[in-house]
N, C-alpha and C. Protein backbone atom coordinates (compact mmCIF):
# COMPACT_ATOMS: atom_id res chain seq x y z
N UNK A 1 78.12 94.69 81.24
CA UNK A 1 78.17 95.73 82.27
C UNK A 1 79.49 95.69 83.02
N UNK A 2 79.96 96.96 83.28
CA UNK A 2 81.29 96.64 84.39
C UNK A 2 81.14 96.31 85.32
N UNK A 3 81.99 96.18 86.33
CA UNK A 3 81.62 95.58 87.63
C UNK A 3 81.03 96.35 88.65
N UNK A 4 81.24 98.01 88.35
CA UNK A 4 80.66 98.91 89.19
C UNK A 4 78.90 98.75 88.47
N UNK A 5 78.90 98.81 87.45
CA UNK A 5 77.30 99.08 87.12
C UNK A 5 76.41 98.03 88.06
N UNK A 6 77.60 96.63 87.63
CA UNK A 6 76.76 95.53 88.79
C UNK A 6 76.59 95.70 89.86
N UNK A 7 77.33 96.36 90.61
CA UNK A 7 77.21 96.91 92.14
C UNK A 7 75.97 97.77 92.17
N UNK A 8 75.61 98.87 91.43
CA UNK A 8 74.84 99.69 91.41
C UNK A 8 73.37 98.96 91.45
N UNK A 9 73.56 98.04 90.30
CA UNK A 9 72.26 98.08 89.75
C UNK A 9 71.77 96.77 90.97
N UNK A 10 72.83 95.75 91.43
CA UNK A 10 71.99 95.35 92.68
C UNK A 10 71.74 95.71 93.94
N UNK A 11 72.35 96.97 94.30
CA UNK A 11 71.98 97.55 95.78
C UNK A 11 71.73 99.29 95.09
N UNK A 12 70.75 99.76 94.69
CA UNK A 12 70.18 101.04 94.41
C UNK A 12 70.73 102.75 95.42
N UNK A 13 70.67 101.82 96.35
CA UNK A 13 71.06 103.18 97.44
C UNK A 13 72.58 102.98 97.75
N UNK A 14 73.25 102.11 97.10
CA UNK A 14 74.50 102.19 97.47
C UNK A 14 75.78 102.52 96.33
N UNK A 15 76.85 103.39 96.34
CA UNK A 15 77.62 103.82 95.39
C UNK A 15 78.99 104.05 95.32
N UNK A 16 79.57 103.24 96.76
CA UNK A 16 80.49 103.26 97.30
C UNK A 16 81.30 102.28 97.83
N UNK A 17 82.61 102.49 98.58
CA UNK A 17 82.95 101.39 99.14
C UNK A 17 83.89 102.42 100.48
N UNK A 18 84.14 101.59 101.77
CA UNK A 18 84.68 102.81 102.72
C UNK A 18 86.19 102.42 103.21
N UNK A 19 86.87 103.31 103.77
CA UNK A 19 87.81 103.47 104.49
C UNK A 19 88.30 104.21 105.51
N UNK A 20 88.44 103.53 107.12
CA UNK A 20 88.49 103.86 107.70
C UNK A 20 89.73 104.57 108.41
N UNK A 21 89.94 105.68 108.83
CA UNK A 21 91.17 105.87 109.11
C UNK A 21 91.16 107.26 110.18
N UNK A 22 92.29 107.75 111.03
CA UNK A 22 92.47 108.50 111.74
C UNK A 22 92.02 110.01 111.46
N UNK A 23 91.58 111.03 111.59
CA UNK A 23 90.90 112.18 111.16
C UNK A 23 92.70 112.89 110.88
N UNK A 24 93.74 112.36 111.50
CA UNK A 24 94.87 112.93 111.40
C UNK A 24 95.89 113.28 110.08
N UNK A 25 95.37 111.71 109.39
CA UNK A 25 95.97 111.51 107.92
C UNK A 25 94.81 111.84 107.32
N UNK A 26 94.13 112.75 106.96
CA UNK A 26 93.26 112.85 105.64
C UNK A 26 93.81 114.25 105.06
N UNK A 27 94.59 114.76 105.63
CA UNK A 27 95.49 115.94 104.87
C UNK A 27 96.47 115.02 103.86
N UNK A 28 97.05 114.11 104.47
CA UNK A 28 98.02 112.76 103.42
C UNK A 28 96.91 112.24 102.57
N UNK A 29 95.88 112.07 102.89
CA UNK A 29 94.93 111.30 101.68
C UNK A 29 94.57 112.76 100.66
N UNK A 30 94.11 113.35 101.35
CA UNK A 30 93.94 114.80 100.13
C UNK A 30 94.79 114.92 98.95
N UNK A 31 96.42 114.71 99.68
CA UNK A 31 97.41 115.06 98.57
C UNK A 31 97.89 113.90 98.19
N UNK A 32 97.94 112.64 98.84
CA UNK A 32 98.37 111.55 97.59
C UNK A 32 97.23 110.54 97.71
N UNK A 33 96.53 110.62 98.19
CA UNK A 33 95.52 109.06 98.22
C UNK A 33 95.22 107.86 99.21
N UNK A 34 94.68 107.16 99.28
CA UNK A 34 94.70 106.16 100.04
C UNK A 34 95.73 105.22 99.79
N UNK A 35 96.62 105.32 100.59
CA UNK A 35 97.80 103.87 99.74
C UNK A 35 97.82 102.65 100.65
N UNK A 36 98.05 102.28 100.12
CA UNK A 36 98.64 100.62 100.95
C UNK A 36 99.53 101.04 101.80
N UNK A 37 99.56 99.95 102.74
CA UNK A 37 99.96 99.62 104.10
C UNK A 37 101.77 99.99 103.78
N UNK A 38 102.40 99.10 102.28
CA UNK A 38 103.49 99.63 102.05
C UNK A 38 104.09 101.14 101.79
N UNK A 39 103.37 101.46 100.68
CA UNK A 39 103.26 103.02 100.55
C UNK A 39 103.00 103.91 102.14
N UNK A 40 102.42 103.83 102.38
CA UNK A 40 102.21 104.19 103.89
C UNK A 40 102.85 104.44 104.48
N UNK A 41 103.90 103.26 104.78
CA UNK A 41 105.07 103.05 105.05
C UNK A 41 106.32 104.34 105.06
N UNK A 42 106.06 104.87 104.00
CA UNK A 42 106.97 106.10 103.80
C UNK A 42 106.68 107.02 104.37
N UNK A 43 105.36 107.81 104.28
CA UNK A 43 105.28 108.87 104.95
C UNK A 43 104.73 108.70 106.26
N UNK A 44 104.82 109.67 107.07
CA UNK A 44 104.00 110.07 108.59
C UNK A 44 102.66 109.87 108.18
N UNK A 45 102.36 108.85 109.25
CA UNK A 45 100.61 108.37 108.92
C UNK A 45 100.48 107.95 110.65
N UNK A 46 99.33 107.33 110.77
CA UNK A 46 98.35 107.18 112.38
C UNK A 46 97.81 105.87 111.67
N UNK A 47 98.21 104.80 112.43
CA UNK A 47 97.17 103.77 111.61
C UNK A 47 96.03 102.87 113.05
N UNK A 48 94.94 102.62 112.43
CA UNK A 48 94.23 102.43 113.32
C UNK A 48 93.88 101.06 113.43
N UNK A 49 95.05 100.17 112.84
CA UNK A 49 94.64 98.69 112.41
C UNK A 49 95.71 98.07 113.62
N UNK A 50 95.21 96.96 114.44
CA UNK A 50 95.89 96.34 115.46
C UNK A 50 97.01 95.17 114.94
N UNK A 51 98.35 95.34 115.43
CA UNK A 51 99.61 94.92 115.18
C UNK A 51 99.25 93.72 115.06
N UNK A 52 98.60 93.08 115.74
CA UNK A 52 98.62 91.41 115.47
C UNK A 52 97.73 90.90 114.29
N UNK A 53 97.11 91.66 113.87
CA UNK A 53 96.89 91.78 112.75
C UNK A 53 97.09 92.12 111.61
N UNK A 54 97.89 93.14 111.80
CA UNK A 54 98.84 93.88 110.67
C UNK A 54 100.10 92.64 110.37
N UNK A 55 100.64 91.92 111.28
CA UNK A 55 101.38 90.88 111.14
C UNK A 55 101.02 89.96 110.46
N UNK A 56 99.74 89.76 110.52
CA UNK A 56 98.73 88.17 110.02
C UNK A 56 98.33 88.93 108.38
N UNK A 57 98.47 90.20 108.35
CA UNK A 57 97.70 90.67 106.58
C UNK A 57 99.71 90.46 105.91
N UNK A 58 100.60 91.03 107.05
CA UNK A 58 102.07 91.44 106.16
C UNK A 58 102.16 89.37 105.33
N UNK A 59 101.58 88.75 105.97
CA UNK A 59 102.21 87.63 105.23
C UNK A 59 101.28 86.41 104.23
N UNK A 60 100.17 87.66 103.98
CA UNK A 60 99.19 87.31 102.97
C UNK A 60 99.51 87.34 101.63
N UNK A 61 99.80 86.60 100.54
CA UNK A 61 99.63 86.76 99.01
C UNK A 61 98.71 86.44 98.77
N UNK A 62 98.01 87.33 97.53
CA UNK A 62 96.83 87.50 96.81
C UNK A 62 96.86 86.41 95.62
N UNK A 63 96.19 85.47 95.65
CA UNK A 63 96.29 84.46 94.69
C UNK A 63 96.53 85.12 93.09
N UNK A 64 97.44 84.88 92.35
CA UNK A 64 97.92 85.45 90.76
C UNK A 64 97.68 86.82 91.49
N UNK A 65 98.43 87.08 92.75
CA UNK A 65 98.74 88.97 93.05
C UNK A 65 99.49 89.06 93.73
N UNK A 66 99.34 90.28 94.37
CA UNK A 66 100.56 90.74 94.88
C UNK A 66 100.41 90.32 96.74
N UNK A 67 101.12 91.04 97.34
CA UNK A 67 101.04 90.90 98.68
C UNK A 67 100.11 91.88 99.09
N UNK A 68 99.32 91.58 100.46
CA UNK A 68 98.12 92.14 100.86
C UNK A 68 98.50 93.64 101.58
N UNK A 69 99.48 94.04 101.71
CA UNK A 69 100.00 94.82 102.15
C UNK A 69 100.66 95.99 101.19
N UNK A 70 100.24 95.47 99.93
CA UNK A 70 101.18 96.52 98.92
C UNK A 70 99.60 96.85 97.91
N UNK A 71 97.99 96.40 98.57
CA UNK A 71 97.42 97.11 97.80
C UNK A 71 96.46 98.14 99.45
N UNK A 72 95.82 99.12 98.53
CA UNK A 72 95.15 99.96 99.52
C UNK A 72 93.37 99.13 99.45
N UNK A 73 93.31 99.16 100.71
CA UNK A 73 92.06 98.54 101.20
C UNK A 73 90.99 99.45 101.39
N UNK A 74 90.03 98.70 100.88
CA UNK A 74 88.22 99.37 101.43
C UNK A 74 87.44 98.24 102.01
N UNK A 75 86.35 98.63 102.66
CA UNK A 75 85.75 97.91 103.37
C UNK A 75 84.47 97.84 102.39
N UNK A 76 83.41 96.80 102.02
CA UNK A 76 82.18 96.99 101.35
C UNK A 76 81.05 97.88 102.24
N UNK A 77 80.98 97.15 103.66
CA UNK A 77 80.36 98.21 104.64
C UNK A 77 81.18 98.90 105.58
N UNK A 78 80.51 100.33 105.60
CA UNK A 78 81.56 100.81 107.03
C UNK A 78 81.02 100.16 108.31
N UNK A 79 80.04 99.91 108.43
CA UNK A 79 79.44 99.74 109.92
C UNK A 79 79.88 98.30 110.52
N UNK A 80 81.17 97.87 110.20
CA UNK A 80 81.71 96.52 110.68
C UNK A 80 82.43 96.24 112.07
N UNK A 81 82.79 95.55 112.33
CA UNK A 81 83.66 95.16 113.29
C UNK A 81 84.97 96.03 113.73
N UNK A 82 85.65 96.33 112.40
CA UNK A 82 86.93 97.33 112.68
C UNK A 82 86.58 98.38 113.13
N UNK A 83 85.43 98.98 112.84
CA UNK A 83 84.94 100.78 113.40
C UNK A 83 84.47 101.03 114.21
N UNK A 84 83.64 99.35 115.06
CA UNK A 84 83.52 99.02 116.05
C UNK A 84 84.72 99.71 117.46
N UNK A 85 85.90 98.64 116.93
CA UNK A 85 86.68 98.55 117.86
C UNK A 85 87.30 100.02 117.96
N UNK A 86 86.72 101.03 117.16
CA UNK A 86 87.37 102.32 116.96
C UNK A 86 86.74 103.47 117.07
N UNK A 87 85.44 103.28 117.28
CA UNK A 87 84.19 104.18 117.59
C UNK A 87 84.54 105.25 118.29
N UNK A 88 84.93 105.24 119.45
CA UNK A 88 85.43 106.56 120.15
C UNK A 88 86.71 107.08 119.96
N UNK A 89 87.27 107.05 119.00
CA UNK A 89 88.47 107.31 118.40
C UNK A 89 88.36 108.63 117.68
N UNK A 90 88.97 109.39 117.08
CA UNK A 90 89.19 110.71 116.69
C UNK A 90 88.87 109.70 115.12
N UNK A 91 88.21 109.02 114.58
CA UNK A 91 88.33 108.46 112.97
C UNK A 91 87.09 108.80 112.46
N UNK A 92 87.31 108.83 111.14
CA UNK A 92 86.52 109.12 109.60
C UNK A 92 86.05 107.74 108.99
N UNK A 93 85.69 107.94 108.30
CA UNK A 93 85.04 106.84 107.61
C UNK A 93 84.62 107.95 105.86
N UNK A 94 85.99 107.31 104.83
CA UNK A 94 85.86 108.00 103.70
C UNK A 94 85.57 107.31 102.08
N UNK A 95 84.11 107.85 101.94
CA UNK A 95 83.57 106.80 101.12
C UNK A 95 84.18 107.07 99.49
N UNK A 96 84.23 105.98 98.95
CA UNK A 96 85.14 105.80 97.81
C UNK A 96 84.29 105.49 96.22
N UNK A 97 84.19 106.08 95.19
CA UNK A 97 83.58 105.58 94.41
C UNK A 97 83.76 104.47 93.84
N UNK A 98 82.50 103.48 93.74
CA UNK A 98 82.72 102.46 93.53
C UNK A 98 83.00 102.25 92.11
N UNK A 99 83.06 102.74 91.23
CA UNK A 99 83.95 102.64 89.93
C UNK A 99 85.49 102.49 90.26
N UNK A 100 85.78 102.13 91.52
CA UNK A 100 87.18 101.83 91.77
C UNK A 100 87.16 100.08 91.31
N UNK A 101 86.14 99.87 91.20
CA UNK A 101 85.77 97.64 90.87
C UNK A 101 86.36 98.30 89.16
N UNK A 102 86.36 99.18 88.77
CA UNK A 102 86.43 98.95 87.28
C UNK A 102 88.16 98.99 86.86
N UNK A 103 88.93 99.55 87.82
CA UNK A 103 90.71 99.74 87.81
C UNK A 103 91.19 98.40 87.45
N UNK A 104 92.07 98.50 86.92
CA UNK A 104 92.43 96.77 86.42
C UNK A 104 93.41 95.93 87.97
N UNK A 105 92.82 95.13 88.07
CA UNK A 105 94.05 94.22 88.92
C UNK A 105 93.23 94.23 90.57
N UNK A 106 91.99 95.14 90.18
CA UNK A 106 91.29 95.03 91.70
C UNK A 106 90.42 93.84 92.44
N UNK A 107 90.99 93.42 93.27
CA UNK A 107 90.56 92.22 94.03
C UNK A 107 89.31 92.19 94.90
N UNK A 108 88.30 91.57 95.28
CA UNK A 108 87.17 91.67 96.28
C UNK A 108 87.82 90.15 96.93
N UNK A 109 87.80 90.18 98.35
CA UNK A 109 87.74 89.31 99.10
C UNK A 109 85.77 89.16 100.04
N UNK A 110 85.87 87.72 100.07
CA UNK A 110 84.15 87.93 100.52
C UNK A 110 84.28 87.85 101.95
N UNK A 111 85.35 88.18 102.45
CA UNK A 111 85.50 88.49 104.22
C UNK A 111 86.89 88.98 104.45
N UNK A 112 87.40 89.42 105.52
CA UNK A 112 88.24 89.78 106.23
C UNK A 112 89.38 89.36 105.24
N UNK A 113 89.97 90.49 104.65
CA UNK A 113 91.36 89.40 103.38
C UNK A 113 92.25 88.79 104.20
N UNK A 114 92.38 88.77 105.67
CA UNK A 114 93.46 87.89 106.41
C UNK A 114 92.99 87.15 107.14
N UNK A 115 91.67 86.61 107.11
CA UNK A 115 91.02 85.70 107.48
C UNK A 115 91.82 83.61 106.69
N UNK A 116 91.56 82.80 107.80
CA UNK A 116 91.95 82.12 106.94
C UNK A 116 91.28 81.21 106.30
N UNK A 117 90.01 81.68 106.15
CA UNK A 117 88.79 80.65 105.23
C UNK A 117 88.75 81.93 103.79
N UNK A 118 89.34 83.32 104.03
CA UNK A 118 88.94 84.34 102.96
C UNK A 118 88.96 83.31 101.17
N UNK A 119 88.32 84.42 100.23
CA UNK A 119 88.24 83.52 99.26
C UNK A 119 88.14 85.00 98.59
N UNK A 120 89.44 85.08 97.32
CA UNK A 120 89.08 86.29 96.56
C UNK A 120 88.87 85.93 95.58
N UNK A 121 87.97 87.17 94.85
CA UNK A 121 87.72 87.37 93.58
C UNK A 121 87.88 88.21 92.77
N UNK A 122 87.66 88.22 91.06
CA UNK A 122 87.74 89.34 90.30
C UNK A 122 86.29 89.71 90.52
N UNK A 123 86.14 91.70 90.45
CA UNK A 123 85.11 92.27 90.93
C UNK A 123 84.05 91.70 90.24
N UNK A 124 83.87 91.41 89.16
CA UNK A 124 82.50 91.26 88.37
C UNK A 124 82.33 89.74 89.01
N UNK A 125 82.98 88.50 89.07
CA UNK A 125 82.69 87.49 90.06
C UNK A 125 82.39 87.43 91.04
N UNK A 126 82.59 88.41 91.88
CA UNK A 126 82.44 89.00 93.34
C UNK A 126 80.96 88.86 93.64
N UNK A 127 80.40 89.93 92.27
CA UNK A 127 79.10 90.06 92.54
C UNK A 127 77.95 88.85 92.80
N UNK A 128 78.33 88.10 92.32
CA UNK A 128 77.67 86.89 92.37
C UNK A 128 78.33 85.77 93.02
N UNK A 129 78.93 85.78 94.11
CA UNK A 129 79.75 85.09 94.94
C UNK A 129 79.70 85.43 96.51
N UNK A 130 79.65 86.39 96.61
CA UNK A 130 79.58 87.30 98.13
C UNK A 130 78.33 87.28 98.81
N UNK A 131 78.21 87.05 99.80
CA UNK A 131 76.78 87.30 100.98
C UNK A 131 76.61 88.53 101.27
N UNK A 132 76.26 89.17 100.10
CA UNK A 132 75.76 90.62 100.70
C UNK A 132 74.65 90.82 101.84
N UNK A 133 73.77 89.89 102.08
CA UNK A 133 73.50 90.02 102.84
C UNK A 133 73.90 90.28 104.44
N UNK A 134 75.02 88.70 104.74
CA UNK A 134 75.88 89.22 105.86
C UNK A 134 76.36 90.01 105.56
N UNK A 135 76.93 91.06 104.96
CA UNK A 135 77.90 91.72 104.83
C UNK A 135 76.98 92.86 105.22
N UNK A 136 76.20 93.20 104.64
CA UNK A 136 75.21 94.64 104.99
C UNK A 136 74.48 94.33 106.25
N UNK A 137 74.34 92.81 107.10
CA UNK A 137 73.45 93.30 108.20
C UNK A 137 73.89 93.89 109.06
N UNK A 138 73.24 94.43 109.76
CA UNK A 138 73.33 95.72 110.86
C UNK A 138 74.13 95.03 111.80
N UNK A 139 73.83 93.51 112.40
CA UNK A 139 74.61 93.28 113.37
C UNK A 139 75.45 92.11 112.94
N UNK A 140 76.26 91.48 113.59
CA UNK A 140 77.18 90.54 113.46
C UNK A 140 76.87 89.29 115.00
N UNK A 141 76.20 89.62 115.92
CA UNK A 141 75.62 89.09 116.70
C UNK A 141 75.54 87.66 116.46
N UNK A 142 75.63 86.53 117.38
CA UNK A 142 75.19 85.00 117.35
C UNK A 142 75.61 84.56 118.37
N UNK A 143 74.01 83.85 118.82
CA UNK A 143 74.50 82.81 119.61
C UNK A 143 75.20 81.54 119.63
N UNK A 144 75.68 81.49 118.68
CA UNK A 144 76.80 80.41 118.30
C UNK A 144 77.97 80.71 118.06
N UNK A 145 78.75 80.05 118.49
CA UNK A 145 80.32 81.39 118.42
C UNK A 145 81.13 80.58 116.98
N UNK A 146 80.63 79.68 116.41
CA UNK A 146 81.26 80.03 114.67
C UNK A 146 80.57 80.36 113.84
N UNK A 147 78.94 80.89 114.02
CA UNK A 147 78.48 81.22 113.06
C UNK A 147 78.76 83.49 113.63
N UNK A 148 78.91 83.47 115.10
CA UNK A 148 79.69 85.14 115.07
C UNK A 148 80.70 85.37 114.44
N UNK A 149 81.66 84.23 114.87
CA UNK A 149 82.72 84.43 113.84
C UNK A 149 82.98 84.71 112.28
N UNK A 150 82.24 83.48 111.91
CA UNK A 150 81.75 83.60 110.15
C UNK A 150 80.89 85.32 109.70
N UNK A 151 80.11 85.28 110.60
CA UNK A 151 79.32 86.77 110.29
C UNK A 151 80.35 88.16 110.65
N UNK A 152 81.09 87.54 111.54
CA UNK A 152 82.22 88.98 112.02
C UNK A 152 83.27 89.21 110.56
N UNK A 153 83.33 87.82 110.38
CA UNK A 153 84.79 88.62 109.21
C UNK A 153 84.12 88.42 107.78
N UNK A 154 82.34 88.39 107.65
CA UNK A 154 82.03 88.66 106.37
C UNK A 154 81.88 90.06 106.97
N UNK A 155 81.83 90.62 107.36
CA UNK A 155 81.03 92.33 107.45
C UNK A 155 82.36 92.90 106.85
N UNK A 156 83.25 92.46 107.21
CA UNK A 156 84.72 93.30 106.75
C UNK A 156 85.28 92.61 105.79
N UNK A 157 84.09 92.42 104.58
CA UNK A 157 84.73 91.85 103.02
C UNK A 157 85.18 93.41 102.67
N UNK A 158 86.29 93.32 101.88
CA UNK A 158 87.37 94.06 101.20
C UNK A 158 87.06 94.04 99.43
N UNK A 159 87.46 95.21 99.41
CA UNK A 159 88.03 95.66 98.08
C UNK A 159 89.13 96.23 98.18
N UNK A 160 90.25 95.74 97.32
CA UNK A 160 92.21 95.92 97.08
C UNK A 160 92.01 96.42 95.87
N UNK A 161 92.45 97.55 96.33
CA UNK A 161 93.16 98.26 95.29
C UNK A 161 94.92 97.85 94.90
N UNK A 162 95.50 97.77 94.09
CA UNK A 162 96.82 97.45 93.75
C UNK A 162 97.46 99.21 94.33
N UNK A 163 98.57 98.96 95.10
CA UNK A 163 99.47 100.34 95.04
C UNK A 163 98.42 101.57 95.81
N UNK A 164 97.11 102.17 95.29
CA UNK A 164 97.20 103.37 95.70
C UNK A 164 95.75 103.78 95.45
N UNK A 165 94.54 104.25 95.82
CA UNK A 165 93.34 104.78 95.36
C UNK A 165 93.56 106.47 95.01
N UNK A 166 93.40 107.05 93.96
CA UNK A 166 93.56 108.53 93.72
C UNK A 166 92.37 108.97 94.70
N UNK A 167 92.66 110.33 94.97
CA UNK A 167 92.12 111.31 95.56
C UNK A 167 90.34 111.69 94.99
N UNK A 168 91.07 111.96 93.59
CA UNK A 168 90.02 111.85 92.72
C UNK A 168 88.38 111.19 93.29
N UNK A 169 88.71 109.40 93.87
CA UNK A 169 87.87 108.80 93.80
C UNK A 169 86.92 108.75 94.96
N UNK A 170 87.48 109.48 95.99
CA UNK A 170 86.89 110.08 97.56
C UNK A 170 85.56 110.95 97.05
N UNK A 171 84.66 110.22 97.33
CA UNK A 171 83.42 111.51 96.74
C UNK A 171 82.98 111.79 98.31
N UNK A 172 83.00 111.45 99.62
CA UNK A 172 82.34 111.91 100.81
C UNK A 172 83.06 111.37 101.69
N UNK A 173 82.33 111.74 103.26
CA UNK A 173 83.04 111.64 104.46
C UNK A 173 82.14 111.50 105.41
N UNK A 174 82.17 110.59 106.07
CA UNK A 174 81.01 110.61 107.55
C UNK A 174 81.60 110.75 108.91
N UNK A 175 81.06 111.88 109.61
CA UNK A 175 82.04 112.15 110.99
C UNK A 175 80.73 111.37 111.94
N UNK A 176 80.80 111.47 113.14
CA UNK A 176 80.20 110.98 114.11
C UNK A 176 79.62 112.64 114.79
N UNK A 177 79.93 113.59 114.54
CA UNK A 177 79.93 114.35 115.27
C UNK A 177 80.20 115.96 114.57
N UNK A 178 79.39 117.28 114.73
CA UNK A 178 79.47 118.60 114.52
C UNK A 178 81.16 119.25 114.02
N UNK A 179 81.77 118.21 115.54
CA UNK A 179 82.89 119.04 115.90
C UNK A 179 83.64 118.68 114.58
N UNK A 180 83.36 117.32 114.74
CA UNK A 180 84.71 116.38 113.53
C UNK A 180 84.48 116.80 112.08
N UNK A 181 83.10 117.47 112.34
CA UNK A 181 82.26 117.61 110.47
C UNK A 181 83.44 118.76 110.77
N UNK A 182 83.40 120.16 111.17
CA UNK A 182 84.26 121.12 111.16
C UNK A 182 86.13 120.94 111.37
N UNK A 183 86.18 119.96 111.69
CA UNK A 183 88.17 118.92 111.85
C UNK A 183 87.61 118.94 110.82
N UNK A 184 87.71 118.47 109.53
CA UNK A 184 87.75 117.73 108.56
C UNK A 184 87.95 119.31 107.19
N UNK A 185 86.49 119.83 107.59
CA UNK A 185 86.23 120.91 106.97
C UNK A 185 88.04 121.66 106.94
N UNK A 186 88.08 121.97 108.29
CA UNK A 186 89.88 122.86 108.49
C UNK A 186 90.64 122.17 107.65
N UNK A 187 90.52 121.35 107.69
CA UNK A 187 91.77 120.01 106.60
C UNK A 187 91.85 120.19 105.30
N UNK A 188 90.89 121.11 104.52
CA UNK A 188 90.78 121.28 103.06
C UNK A 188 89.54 119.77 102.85
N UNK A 189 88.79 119.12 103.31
CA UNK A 189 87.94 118.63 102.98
C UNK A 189 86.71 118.98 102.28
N UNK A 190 86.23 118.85 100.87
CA UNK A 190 85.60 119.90 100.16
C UNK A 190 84.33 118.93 99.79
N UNK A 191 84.49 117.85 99.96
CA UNK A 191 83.01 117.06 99.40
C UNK A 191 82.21 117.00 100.25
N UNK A 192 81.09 115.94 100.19
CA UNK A 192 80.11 116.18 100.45
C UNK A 192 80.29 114.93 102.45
N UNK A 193 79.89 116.35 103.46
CA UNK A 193 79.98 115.23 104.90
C UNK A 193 78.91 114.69 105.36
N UNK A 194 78.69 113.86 105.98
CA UNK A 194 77.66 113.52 106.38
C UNK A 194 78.17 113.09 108.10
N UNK A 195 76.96 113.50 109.27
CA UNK A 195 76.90 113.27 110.25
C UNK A 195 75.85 112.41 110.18
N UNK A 196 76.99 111.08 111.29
CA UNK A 196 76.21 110.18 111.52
C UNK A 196 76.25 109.13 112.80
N UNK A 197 75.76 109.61 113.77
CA UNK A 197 76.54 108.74 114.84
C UNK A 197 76.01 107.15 114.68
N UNK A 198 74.86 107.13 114.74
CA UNK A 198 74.69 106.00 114.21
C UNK A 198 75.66 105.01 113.07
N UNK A 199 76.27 105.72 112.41
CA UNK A 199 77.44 104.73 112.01
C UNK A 199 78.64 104.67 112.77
N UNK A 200 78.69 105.33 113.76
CA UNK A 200 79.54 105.32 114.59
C UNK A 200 79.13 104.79 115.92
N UNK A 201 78.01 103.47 115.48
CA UNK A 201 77.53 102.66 116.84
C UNK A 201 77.11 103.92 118.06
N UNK A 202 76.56 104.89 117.72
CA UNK A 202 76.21 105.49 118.56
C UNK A 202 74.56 106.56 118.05
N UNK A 203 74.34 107.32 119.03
CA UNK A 203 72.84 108.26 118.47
C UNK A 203 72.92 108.94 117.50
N UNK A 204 71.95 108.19 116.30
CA UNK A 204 72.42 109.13 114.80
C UNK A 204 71.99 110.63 114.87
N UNK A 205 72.89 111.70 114.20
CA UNK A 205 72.49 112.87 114.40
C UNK A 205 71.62 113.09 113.03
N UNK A 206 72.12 112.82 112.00
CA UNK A 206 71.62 113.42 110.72
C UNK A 206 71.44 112.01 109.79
């Protein structure tokens, strides 16, 4: 089986992987894709990832890869810590088909890839390596502050793409809100949206 079938066939309702980003750049994702932090780099973009962190990923190498900054990132769940800190923000959350595990050279980290306990893998190892469980629970909560920690930067395990995710592989979009379903819509956004405040830590609409 590939590594996407394995994804499928152990979580049934799930078919994706997400990325979070400013409602501003999804006209740039329409026409070239999700790229890495380098690619990025070139054109006019809004990034919603905090500098001291963006510093701590620029000086990550990917064991037998590249630098963490030259592939484009997904999150396994959207409902993590980063979207947290971004909830009332003008941002999207754009889900990715998970036949992106099948591209050659794609990495799964089983937490935060700039974490410094992270541990990557090839996707089909992934599957049987990763705490999906932390990773899918709803909260990240503990009264112990290294087992919050440990649960905070599994929720934001990664999938790296090398260079660039095509357009192609965007099958949906979740706004928080009516207004943003219609922002998105103006943008040439043509798949399928979903309102959801509840993934946006707030009252689910739909």
């Amino acid at each position: 089986m590939k590594p996407s079938e394995i994804f499928r066939s152990k979580f049934h309702n799930k078919n994706g992987f997400y990325n979070i980003m400013p409602i501003s750049n999804l006209a740039s994702v329409l026409k070239y894709g999700i790229l890495s932090n380098e690619l990025a780099e070139r054109i006019p973009h809004r990034s919603v990832a905090m500098s001291i962190i963006q510093d701590r990923r620029d000086q990550v190498l990917i064991p037998n890869g590249l630098m963490l900054h030259q592939y484009a990132n997904l999150y396994i769940d959207a409902r993590n810590p980063m979207l947290y800190k971004r909830k009332d923000e003008d941002v999207i959350v754009l889900k990715v088909d998970c036949r992106i595990l099948d591209l050659p050279d794609v990495v799964v980290s089983d937490q935060n890839a700039s974490s410094s306990y992270v541990r990557f893998y090839e996707p089909e190892e992934a599957m049987n390596k990763l705490d999906f469980n932390m990773i899918f629970a709803r909260s990240w909560e503990s009264d112990n502050q290294f087992e919050y920690w440990r649960k905070k930067s599994a929720k934001c395990a990664e999938v790296l793409v090398p260079g660039k995710i095509e357009p192609s592989y965007v099958i949906a979009a979740a706004v928080k809100n009516d207004a943003d379903k219609e922002k998105i819509i103006a943008l040439g956004f043509d798949k399928r949206i979903y309102v959801n405040g509840d993934l946006f830590f707030g009252k689910e609409v739909e």
